[in-house]
Protein backbone atom coordinates (compact mmCIF):
# COMPACT_ATOMS: atom_id res chain seq x y z
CA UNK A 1 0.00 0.00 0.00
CA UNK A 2 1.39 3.37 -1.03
CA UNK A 3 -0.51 6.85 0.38
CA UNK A 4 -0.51 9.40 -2.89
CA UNK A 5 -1.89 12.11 -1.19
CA UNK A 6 -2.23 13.52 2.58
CA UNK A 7 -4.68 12.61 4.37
CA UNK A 8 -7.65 15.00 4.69
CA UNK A 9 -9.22 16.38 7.69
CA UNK A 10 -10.96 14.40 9.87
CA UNK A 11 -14.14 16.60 10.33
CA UNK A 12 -14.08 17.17 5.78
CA UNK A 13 -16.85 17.96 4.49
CA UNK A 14 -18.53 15.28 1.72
CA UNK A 15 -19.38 16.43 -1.80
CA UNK A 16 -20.64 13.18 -3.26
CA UNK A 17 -18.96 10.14 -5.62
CA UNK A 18 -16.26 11.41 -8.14
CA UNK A 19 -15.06 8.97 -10.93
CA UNK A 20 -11.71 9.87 -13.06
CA UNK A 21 -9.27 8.20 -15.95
CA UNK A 22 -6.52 7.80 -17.56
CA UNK A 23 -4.04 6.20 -19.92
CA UNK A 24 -0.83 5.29 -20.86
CA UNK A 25 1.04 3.49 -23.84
CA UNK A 26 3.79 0.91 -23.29
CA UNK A 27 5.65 -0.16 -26.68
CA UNK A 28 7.53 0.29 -29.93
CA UNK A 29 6.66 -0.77 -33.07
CA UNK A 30 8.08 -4.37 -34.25
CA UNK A 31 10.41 -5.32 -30.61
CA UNK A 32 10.61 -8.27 -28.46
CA UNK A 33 10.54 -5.67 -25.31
CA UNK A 34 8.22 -3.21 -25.02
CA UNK A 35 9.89 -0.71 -23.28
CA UNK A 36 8.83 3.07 -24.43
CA UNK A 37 6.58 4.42 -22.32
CA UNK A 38 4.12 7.01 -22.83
CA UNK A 39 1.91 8.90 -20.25
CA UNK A 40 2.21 5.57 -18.07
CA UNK A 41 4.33 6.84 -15.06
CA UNK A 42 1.87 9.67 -14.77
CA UNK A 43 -1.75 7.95 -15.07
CA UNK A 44 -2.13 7.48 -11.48
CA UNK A 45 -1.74 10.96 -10.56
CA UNK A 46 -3.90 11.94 -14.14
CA UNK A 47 -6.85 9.56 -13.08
CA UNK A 48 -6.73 11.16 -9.18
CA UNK A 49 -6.93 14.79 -10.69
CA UNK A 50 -9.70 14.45 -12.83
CA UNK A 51 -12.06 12.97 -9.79
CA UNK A 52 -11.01 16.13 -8.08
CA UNK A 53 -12.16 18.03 -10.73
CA UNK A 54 -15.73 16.77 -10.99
CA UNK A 55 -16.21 18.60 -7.89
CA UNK A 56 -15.25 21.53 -7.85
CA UNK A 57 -13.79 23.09 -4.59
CA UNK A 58 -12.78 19.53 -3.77
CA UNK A 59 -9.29 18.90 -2.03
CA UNK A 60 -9.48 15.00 -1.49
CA UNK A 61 -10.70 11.48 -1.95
CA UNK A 62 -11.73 9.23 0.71
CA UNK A 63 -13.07 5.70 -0.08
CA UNK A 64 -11.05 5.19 -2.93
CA UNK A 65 -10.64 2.42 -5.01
CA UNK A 66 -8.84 1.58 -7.87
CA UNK A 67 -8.81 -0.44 -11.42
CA UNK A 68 -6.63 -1.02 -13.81
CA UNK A 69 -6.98 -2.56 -17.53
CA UNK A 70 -4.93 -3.21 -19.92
CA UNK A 71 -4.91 -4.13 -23.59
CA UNK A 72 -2.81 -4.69 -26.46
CA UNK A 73 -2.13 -1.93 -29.06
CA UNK A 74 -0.33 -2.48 -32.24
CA UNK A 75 2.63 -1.17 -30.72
CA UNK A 76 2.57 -2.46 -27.68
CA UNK A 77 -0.01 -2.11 -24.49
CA UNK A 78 -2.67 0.13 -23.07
CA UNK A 79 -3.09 0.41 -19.81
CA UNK A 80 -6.03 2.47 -18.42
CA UNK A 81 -7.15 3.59 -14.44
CA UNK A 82 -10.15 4.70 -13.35
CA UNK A 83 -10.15 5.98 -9.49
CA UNK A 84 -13.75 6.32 -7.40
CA UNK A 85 -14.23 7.77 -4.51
CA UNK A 86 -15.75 10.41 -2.51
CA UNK A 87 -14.72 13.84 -3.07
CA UNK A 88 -14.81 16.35 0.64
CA UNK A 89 -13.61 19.44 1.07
């Protein structure tokens, strides 16, 4: 388990459910390795900044879960996270 973010305020406020996503590329055309990445170190933080901004004035998440998918691309993989959770303030 790894914290990403402090943790908010024990008396926060609750603004209701936020969902947000992102994605990243792992490949290279016609290699045994795939091993160029592209937006994939930064689609944690990507996909925990977009539920933040579905409500706005939010500072946190609480209740927050996580899922990752992943796919393959014709250059390599997709990998894609969606983070839920409940926005306060």
């Amino acid at each position: 388990m790894t914290t990403i973010v402090p943790m908010p305020p024990v008396n926060a406020q609750k603004m209701g459910p936020v969902k947000g996503s992102a994605s990243g590329a792992l490949g290279a055309l016609a290699t045994a390795y795939y091993f160029i990445p592209v937006g994939l170190n930064s689609r944690m933080g990507r996909a925990y900044q977009a539920a933040l901004n579905e409500a706005p004035g939010a500072t946190a998440l609480t209740d927050v879960t996580l899922q990752e998918n992943w796919y393959w691309i014709v250059i390599g993989t997709m990998r894609h996270v969606t983070i839920t959770g409940e926005a306060v303030q």
